[in-house]
Protein backbone atom coordinates (compact mmCIF):
# COMPACT_ATOMS: atom_id res chain seq x y z
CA UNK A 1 117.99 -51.90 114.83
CA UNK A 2 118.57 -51.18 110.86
CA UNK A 3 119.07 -47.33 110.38
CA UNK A 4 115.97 -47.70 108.10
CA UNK A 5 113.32 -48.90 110.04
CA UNK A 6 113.67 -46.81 113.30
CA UNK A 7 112.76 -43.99 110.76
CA UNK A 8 110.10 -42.55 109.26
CA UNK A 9 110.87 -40.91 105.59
CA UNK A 10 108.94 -38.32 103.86
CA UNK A 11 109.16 -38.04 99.62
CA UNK A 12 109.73 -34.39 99.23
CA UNK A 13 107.83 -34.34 95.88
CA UNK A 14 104.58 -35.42 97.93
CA UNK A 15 104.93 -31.34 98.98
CA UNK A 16 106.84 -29.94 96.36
CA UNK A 17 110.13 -27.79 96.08
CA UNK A 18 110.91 -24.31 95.86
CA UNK A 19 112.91 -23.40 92.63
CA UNK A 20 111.13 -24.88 90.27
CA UNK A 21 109.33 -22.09 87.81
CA UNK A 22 107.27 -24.75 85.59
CA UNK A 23 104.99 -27.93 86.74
CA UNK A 24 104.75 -29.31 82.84
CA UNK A 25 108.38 -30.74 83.29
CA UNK A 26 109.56 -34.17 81.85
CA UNK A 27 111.08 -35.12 84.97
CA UNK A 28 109.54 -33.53 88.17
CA UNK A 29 113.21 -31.92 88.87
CA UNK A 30 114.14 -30.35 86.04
CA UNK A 31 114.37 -26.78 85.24
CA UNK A 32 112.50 -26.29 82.02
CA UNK A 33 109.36 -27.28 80.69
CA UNK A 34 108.82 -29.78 78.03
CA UNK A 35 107.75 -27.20 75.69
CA UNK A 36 111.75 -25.38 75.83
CA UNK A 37 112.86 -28.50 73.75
CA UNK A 38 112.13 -27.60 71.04
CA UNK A 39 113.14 -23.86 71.02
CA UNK A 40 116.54 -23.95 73.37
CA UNK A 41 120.04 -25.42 72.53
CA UNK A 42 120.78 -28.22 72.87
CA UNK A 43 123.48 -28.12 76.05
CA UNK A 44 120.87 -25.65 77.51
CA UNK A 45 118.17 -28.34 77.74
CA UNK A 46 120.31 -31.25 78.71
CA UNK A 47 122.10 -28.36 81.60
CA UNK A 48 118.49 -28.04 82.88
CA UNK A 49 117.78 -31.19 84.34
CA UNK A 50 120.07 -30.24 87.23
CA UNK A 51 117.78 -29.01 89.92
CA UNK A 52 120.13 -26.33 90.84
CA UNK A 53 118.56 -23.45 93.07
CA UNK A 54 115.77 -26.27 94.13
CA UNK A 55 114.73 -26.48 97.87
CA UNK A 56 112.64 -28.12 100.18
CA UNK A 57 110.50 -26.67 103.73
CA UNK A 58 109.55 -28.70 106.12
CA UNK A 59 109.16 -28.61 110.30
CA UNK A 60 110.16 -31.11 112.65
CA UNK A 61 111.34 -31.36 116.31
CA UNK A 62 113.35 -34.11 115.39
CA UNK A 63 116.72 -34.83 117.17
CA UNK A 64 118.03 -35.57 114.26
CA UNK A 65 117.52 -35.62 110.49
CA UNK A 66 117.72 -37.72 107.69
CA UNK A 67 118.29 -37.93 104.11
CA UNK A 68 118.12 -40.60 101.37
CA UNK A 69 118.17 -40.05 97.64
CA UNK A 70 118.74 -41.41 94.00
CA UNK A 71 120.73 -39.49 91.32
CA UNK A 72 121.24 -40.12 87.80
CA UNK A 73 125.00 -40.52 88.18
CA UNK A 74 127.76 -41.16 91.16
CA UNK A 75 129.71 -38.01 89.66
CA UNK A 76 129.67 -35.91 93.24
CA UNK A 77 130.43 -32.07 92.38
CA UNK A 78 129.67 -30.79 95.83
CA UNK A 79 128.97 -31.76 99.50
CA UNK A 80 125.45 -33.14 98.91
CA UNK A 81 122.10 -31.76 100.54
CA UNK A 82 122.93 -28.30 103.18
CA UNK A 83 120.33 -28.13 105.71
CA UNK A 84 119.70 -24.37 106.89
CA UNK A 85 117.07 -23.83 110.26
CA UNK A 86 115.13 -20.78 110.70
CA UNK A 87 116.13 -18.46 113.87
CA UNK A 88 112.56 -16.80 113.55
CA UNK A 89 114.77 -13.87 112.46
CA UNK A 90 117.07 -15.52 109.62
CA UNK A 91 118.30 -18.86 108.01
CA UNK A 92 121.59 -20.45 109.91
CA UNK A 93 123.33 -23.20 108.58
CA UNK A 94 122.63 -26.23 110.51
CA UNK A 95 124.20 -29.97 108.36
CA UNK A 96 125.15 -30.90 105.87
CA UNK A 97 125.38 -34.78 103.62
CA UNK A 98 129.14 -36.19 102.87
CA UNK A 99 130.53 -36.08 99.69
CA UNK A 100 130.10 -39.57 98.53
CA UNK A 101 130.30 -41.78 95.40
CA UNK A 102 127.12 -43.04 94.86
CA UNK A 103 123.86 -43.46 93.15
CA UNK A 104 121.57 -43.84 95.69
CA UNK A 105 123.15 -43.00 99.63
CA UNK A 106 121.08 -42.37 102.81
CA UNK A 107 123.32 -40.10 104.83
CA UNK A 108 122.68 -38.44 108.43
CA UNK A 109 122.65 -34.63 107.87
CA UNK A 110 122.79 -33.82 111.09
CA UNK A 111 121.89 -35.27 114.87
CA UNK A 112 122.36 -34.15 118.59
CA UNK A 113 120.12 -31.17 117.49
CA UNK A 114 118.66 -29.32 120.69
CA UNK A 115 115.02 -29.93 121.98
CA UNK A 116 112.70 -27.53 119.87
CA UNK A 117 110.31 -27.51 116.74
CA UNK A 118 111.88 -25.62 113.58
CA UNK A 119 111.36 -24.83 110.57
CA UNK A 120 113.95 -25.96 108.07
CA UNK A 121 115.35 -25.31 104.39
CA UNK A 122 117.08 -28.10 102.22
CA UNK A 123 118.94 -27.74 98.85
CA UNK A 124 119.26 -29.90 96.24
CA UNK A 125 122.33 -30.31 94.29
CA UNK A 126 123.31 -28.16 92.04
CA UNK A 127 124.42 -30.08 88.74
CA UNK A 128 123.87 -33.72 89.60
CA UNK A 129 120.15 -34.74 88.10
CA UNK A 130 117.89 -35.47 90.85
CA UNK A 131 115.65 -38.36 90.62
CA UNK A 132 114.21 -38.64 94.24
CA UNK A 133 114.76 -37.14 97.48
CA UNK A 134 113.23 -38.37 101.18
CA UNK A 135 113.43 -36.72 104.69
CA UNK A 136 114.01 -39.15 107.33
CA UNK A 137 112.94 -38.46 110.85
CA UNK A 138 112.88 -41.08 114.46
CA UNK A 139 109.64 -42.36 114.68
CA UNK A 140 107.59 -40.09 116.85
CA UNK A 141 109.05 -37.26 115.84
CA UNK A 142 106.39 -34.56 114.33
CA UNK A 143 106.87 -33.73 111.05
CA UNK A 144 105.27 -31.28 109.03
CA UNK A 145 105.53 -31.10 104.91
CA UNK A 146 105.47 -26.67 104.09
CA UNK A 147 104.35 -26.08 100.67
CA UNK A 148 106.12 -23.79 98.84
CA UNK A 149 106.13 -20.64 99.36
CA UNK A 150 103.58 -18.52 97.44
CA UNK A 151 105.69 -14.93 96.93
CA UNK A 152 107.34 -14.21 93.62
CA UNK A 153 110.68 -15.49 93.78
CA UNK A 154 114.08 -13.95 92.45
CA UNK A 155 115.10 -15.21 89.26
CA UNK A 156 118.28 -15.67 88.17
CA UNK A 157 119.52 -16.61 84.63
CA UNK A 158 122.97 -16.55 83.71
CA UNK A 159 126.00 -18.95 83.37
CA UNK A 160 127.87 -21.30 85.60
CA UNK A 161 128.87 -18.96 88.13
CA UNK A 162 124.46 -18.20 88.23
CA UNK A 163 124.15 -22.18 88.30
CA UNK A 164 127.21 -22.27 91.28
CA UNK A 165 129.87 -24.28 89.78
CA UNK A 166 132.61 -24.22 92.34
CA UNK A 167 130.35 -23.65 95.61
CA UNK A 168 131.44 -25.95 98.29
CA UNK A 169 127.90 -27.09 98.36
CA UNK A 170 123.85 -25.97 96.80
CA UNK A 171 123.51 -23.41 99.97
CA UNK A 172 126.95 -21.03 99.15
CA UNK A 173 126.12 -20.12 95.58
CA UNK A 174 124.93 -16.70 95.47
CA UNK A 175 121.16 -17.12 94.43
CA UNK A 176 120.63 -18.93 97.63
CA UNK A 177 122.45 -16.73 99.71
CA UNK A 178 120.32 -14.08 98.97
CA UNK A 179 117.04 -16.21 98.98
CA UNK A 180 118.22 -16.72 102.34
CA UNK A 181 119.38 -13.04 103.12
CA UNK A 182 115.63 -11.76 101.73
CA UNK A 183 113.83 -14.71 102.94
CA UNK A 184 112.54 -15.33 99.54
CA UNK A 185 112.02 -18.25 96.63
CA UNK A 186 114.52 -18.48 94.33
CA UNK A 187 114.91 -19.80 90.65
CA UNK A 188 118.14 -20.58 89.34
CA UNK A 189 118.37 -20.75 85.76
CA UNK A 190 121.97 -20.83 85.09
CA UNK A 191 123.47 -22.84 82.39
CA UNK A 192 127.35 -23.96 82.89
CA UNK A 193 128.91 -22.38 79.78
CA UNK A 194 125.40 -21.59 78.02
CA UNK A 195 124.18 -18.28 79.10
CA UNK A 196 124.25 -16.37 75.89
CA UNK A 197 120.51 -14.79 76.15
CA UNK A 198 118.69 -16.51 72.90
CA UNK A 199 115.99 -14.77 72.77
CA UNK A 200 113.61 -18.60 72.93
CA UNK A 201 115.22 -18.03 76.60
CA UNK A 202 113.85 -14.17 77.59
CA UNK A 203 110.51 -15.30 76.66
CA UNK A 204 110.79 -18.08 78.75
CA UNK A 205 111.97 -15.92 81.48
CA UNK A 206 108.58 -13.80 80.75
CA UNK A 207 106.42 -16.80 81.63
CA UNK A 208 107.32 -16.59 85.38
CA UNK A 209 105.88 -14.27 87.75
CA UNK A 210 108.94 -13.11 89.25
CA UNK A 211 109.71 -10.43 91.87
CA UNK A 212 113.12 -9.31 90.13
CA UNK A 213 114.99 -10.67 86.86
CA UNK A 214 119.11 -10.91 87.43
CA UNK A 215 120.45 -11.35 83.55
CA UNK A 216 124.11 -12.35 84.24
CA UNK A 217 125.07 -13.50 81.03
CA UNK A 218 128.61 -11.31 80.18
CA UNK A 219 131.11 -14.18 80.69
CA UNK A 220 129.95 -16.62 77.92
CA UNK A 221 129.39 -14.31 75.32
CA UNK A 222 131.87 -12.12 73.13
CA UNK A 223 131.00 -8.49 72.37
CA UNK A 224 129.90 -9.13 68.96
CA UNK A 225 127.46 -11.42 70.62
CA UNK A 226 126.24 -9.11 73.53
CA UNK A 227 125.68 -6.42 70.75
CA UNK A 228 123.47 -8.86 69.02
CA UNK A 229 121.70 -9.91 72.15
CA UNK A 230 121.05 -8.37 75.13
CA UNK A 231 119.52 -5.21 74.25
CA UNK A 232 117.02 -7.57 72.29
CA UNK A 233 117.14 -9.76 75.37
CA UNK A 234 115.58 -7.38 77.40
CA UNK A 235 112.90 -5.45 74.98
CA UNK A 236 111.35 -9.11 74.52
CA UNK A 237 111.13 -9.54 78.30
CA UNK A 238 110.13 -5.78 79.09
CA UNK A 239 107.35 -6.56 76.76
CA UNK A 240 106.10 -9.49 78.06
CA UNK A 241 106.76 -7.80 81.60
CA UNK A 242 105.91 -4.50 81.61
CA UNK A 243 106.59 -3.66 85.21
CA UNK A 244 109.01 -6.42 86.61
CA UNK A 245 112.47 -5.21 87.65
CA UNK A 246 115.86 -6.32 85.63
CA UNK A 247 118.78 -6.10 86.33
CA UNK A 248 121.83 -6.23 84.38
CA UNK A 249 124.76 -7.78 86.05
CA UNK A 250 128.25 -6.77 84.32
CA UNK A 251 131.06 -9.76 84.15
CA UNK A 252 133.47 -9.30 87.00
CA UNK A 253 137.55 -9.42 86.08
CA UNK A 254 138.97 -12.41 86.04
CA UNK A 255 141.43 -12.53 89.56
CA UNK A 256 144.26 -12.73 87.83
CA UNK A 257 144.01 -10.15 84.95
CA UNK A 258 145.83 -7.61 86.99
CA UNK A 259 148.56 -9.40 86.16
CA UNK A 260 147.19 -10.71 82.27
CA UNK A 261 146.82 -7.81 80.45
CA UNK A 262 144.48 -9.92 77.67
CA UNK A 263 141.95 -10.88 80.21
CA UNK A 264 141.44 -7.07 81.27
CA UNK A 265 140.96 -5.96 78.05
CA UNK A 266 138.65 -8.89 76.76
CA UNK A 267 136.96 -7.89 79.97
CA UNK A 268 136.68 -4.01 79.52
CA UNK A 269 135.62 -4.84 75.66
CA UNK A 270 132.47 -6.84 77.08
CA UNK A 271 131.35 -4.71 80.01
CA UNK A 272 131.59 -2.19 77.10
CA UNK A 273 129.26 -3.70 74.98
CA UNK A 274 127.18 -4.38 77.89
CA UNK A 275 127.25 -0.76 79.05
CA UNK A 276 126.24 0.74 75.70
CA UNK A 277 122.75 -2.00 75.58
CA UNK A 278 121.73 -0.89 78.77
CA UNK A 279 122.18 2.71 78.14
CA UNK A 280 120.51 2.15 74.80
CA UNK A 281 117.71 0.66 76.32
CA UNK A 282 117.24 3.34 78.92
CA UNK A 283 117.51 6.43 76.68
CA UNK A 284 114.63 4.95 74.66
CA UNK A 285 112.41 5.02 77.63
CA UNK A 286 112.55 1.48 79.16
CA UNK A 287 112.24 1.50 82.20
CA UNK A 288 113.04 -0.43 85.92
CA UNK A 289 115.99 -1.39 84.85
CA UNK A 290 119.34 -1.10 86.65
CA UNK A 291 122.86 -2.08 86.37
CA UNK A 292 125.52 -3.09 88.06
CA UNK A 293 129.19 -2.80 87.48
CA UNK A 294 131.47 -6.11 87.54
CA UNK A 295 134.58 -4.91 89.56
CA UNK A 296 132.77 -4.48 92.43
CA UNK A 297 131.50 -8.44 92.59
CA UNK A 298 134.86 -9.94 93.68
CA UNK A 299 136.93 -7.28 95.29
CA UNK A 300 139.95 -6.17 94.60
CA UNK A 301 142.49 -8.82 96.62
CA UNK A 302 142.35 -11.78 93.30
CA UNK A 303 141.19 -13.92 96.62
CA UNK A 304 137.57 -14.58 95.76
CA UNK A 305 138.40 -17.78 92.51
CA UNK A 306 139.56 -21.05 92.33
CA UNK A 307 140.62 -20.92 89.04
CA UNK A 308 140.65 -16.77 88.09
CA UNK A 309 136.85 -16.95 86.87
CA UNK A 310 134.44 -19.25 89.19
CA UNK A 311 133.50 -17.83 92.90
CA UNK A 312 134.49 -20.01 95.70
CA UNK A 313 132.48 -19.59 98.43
CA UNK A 314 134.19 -16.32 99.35
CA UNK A 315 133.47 -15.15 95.92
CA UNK A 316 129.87 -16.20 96.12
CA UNK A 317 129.60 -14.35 99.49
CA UNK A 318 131.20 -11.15 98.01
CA UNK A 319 128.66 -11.37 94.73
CA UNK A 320 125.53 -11.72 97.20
CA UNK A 321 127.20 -8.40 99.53
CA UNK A 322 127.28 -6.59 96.05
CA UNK A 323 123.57 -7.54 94.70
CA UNK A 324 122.34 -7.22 98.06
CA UNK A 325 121.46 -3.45 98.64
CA UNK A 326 119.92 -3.35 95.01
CA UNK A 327 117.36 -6.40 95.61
CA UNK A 328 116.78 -5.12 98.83
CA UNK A 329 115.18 -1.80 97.76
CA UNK A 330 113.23 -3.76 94.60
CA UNK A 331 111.67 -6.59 96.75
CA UNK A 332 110.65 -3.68 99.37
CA UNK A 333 109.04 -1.45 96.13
């Protein structure tokens, strides 16, 4: 029998994903609304219509499960579509689609499951565009389409290492992990190379109702450039969210710059800049707003890049071990 037709397949926009902070979009899976064109750069609109930090819920007590989708280009960045089941005490890791060439593949994610009725979590990719996504199941199988969930989710803007260039796949960048770690929604608003905190982008930010704001911006900008910016970042989004919690993520050393005396400095001269906004901004009485220091985001081995800059999946793993304790206590408040 044709794979196909001894399945039944579910379009996951019928239900709707997790990650996505606006419904007026152009496309249904990108990350801004329609409105941002007009009032974001350029690379910053054409970067959002990756669906990075996008998920889907569903239940099943399928044996197996299914995918089939259509991108806009056969440019594969990352082992396509992790599947993560709940435990009823955490998320585990349970499939995961091949990294293909292809438009439009329909790939088992995973089969041989045990006998049992779950609850599961699916990520999109994080920089292909997304054009349509479908959950395959045997016919027979129940299947149950969960909404999104309704809490206010942890928002995240930043730059490529926010958006997850480098993960092995959507799940190991570090927004997820700790969506996954706090059992929470997540909005990824990272743009690869374009995080420099406009300030068309912090009132964006204000429009969603989020539980925490992460501003990790440090890497693409100079310090002439966080001077300019980031203290004025965050007054425009204090104001338009008077009691929402921010915090200010530092730019971690580069893994090599031990050894590159250049990169430390460039990196001390930033975090410096950085620093003296945020202390700024707390001496003249704004408040809920914390900080945290880059060295600690990577550890101290130069074992956490690829390339001296972007995480790998260790490096992702460290950043969400750092962040961890500090969303903890502002999710619980």
């Amino acid at each position: 029998m044709n794979e196909s037709k001894r399945l039944l397949w579910h379009d996951i926009r019928e239900w709707g994903v997790e990650g996505k902070g606006w419904k007026d979009t152009a496309k249904y899976f990108d990350r801004l609304p329609v409105s941002a064109r007009k009032v974001v750069p350029e690379m910053v609109w054409n970067l959002s219509h990756s669906a990075s930090g996008m998920a889907v819920l569903f239940e099943t007590d399928a044996s197996e499960i299914h995918a089939r989708w259509a991108l806009e280009s056969e440019i594969t960045y990352e082992r396509n579509f992790p599947l993560y089941a709940w435990t009823g005490k955490t998320w585990r890791w349970a499939g995961v689609g091949r990294q293909i060439q292809s438009r439009s593949p329909e790939q088992l994610l995973v089969g041989g499951l045990k006998p049992g009725y779950r609850r599961y979590l699916l990520y999109l990719p994080l920089r292909n565009p997304v054009l349509k996504v479908e959950m395959g199941v045997p016919k027979g199988s129940k299947f149950k389409a969960v909404p999104p969930r309704k809490a206010a989710p942890l928002v995240f803007y930043g730059t490529s290492i926010v958006q997850g260039g480098n993960a092995s796949h959507a799940g190991m960048a570090h927004p997820s992990i700790l969506g996954r770690w706090l059992n929470r929604p997540v909005i990824n608003l990272g743009f690869s190379g374009n995080g420099r905190m406009e300030s068309e982008l912090a009132v964006l930010l204000g429009e969603l109702r989020a539980q925490v704001y992460i501003l990790d911006c440090v890497r693409n900008m100079d310090p002439g450039m966080i001077r300019e910016r980031a203290e004025n970042f965050v007054r425009i989004l204090r104001k338009i969210r008077p009691r929402t919690p921010i915090i200010m993520v530092e730019e971690q050393p580069c893994t090599n710059s031990w050894i590159k005396p250049a990169l430390l400095l460039d990196n001390r001269q930033k975090c410096r800049a950085y620093r003296d906004a945020y202390t700024k901004l707390v001496k003249s009485g704004v408040k809920d707003v914390c900080y945290v220091r880059g060295k600690s985001l990577f550890g101290d081995d130069s074992e956490a890049s690829l390339d001296g800059i972007h995480p790998s999946d260790l490096g992702f793993m460290r950043m969400a071990e750092s962040l961890y304790p500090v969303l903890r206590r502002l999710c619980r408040t």
